[in-house]
C-alpha atoms as a PDB file:
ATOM      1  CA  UNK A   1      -5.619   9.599   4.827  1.00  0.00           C
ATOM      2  CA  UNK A   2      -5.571   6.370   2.176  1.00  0.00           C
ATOM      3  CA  UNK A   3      -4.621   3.103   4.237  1.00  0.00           C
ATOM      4  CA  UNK A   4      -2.565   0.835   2.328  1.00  0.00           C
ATOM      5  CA  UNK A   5      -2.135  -2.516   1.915  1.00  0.00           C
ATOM      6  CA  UNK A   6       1.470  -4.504   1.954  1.00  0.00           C
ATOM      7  CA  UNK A   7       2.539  -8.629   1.344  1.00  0.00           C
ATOM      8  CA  UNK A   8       5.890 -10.316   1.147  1.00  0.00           C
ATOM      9  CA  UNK A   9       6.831 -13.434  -0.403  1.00  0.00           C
ATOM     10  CA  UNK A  10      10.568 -15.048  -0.209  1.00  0.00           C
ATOM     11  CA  UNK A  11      11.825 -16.149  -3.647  1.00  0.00           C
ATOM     12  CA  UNK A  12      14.871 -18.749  -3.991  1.00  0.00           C
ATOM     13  CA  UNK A  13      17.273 -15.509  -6.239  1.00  0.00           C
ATOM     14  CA  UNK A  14      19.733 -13.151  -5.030  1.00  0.00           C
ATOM     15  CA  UNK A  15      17.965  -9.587  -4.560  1.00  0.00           C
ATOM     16  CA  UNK A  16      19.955  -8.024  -8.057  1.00  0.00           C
ATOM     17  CA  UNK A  17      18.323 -11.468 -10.112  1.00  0.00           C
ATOM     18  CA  UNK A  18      14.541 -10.258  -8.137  1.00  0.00           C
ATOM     19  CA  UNK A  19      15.157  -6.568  -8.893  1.00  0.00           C
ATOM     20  CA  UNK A  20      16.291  -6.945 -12.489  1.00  0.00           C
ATOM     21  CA  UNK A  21      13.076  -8.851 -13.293  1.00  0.00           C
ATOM     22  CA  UNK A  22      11.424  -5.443 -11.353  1.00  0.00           C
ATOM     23  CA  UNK A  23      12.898  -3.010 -13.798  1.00  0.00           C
ATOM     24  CA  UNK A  24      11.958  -5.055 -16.785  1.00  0.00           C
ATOM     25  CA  UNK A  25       9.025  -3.152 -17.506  1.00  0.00           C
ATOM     26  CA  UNK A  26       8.453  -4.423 -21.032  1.00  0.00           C
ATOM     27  CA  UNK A  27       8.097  -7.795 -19.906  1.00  0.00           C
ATOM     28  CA  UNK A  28       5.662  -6.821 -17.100  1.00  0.00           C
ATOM     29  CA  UNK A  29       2.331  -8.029 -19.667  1.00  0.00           C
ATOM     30  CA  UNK A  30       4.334 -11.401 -19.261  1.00  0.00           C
ATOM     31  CA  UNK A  31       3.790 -11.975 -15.817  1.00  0.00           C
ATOM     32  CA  UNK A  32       1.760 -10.257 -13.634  1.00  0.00           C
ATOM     33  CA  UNK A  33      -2.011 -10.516 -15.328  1.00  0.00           C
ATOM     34  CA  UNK A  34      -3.056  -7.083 -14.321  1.00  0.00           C
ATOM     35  CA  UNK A  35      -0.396  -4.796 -16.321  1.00  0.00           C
ATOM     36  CA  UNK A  36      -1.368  -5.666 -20.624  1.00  0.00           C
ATOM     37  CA  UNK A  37       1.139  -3.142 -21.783  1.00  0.00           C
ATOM     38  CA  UNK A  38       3.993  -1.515 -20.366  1.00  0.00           C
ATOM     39  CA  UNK A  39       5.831   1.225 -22.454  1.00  0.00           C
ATOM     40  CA  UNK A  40       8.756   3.230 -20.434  1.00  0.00           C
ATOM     41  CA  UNK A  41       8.666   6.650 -21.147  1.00  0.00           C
ATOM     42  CA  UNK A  42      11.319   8.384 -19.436  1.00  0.00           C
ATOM     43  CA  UNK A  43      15.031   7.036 -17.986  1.00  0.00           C
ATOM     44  CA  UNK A  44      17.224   7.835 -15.473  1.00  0.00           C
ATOM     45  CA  UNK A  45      21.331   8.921 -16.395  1.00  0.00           C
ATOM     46  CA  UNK A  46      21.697   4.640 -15.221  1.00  0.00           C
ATOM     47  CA  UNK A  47      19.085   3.613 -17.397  1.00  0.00           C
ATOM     48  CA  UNK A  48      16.279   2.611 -14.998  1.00  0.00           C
ATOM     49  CA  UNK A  49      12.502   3.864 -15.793  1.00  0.00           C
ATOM     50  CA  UNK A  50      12.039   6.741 -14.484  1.00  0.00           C
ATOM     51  CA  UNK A  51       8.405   7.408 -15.845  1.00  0.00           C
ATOM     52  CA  UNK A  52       6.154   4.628 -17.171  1.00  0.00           C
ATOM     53  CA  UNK A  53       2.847   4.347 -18.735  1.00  0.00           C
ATOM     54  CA  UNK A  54       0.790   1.303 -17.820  1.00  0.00           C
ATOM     55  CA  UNK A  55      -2.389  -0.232 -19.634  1.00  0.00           C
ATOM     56  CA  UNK A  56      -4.231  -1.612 -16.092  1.00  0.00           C
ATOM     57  CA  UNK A  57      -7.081  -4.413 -15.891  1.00  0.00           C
ATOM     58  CA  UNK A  58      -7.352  -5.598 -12.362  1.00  0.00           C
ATOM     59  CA  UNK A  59     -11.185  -6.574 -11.732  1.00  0.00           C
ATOM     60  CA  UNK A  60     -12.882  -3.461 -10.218  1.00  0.00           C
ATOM     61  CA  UNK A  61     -10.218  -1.058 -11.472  1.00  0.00           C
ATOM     62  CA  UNK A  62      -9.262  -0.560 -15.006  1.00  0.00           C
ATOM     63  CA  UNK A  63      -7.006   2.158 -16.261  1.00  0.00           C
ATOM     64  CA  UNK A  64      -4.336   3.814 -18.637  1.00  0.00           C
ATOM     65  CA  UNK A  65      -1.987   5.523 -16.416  1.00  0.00           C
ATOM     66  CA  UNK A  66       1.472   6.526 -15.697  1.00  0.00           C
ATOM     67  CA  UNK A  67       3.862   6.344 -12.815  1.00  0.00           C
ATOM     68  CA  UNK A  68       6.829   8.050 -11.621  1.00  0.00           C
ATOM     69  CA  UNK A  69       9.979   5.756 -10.197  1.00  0.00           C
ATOM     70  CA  UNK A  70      11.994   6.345  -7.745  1.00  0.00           C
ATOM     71  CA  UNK A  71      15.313   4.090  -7.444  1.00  0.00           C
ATOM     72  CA  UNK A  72      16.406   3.902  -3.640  1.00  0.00           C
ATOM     73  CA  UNK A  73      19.943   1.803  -4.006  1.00  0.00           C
ATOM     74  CA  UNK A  74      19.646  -1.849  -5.984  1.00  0.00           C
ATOM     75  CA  UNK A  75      17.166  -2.884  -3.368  1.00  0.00           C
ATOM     76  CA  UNK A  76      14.023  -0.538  -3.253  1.00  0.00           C
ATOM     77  CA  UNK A  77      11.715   1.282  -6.068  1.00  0.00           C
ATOM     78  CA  UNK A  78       8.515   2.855  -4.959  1.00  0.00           C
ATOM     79  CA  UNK A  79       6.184   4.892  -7.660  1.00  0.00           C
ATOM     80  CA  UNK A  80       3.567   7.341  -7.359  1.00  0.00           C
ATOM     81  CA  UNK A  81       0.918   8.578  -9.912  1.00  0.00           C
ATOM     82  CA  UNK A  82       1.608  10.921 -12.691  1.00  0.00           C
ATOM     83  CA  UNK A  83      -1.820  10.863 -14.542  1.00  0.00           C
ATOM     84  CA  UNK A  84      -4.562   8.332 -14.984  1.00  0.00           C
ATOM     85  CA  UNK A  85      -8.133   8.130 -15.783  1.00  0.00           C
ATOM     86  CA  UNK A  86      -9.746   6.540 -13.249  1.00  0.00           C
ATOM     87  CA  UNK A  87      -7.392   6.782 -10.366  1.00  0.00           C
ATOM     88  CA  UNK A  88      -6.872   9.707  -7.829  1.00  0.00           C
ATOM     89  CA  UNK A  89      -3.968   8.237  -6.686  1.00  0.00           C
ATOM     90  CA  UNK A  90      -1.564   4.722  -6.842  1.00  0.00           C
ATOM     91  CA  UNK A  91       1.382   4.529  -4.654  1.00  0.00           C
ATOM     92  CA  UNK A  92       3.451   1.871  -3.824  1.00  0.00           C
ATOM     93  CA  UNK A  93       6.880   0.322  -3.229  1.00  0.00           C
ATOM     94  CA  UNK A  94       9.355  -3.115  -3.798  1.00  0.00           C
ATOM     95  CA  UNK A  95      11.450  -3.253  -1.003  1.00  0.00           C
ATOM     96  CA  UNK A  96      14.153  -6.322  -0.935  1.00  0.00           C
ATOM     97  CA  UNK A  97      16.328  -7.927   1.877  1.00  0.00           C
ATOM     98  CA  UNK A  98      18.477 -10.116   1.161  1.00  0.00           C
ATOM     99  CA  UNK A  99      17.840 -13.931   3.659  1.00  0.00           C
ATOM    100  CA  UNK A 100      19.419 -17.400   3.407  1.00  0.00           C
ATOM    101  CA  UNK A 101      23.071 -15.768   3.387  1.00  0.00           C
ATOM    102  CA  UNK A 102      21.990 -13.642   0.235  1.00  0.00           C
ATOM    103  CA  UNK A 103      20.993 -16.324  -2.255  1.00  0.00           C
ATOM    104  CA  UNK A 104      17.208 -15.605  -1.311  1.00  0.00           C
ATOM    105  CA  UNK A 105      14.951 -12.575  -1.297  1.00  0.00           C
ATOM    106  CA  UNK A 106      12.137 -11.461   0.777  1.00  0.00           C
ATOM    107  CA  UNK A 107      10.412  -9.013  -0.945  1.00  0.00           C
ATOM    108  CA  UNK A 108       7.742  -6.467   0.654  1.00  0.00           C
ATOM    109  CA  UNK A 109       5.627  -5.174  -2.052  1.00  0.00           C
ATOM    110  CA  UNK A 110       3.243  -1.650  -0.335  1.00  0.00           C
ATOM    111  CA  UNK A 111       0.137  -0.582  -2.156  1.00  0.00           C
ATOM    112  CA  UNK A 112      -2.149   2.502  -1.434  1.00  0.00           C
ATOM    113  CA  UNK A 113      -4.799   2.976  -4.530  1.00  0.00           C
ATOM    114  CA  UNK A 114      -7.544   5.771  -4.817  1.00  0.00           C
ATOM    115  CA  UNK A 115      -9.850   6.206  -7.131  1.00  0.00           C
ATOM    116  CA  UNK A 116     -11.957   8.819  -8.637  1.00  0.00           C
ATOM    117  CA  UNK A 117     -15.373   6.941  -8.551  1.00  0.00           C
ATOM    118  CA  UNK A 118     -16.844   6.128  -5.116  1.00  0.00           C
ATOM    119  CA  UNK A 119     -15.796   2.945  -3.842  1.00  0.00           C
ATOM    120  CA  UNK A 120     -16.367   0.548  -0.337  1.00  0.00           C
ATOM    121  CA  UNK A 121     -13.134   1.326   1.366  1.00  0.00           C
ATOM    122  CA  UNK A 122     -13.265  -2.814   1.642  1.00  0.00           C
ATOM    123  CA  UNK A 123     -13.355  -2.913  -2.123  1.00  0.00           C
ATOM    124  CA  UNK A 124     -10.548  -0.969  -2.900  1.00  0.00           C
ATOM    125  CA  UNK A 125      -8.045  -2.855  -0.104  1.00  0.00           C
ATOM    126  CA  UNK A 126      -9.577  -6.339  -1.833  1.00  0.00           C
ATOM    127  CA  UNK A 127      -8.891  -4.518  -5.095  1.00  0.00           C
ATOM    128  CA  UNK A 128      -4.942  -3.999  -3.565  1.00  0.00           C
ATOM    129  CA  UNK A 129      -4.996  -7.186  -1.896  1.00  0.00           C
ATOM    130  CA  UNK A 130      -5.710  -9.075  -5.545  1.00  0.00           C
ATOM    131  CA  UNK A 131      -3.055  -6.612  -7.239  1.00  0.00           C
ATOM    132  CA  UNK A 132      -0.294  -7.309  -4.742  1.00  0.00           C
ATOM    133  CA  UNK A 133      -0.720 -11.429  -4.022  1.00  0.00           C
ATOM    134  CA  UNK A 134      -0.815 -11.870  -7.854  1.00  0.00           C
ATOM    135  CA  UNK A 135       2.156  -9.555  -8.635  1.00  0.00           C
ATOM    136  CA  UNK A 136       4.087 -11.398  -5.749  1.00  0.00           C
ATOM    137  CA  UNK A 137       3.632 -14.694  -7.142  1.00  0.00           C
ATOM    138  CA  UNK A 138       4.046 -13.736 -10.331  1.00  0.00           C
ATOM    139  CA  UNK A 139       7.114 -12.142  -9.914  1.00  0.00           C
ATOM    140  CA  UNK A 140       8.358 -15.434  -7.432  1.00  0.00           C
ATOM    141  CA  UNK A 141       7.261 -17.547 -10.493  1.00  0.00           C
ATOM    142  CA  UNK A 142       9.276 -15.620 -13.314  1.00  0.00           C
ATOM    143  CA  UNK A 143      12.216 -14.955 -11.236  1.00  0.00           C
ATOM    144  CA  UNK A 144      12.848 -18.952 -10.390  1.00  0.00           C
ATOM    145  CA  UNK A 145      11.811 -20.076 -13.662  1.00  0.00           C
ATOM    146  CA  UNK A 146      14.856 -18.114 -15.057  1.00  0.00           C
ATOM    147  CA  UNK A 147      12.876 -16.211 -17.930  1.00  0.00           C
END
């Protein structure tokens, strides 16, 4: 069974302000250094992605794949892999509570990544580990500059 890997960061924004720069795939190239395109494929009847292709460079694993979304209320989206070239399997999750009397966010952010070429267990959670500290601040970063 995969292990995963999971980090939270607070950031000074009400958990709709956090989320809404979460669904804004298109701007994801902006922000978080590992995703260099983001194209949504597929909507839900609300207009969330449902199905997203990603163009991934983090380090030791590079890829073209696409997730599945799953919407869980206006405070949790998790994803699992569609298809992908180099990975056997990519799930994770944003889960947000609300702290501070709701004007701040913790946010959790759960990673489990498996790939197709053999790889040191301890590589892939560093591999995880870089993926989810950089998204966190990089989302913390975008969502209290206001962009």
């Amino acid at each position: 069974m995969a292990e995963h890997t999971s980090s939270s960061i607070t950031i000074e924004a009400a958990p709709a302000d956090v989320m809404g720069v979460i669904a804004d795939f298109a701007r994801y190239p902006e922000w978080t250094g590992e995703v260099k395109e983001a194209e949504v494929l597929e909507t839900d009847d609300a207009g969330r992605a449902e199905k997203v292709r990603l163009l991934l460079d983090a380090g030791a694993i590079k890829d073209d794949h696409t997730l599945a979304y799953t919407w869980t209320g206006g405070n949790e989206v998790s994803w699992t892999l569609v298809k992908s070239q180099m990975l056997r399997s990519l799930d994770g999750s944003y889960r947000l509570s609300a702290v501070g009397g709701g004007d701040r966010t913790e946010v959790t952010y759960q990673l489990t990544v498996d790939v197709k070429i053999p790889m040191l267990g301890m590589i892939k959670r560093k591999a995880e580990k870089v993926i989810i500290d950089r998204a966190l601040a990089g989302l913390k970063k975008r969502v209290e500059s206001g962009a």
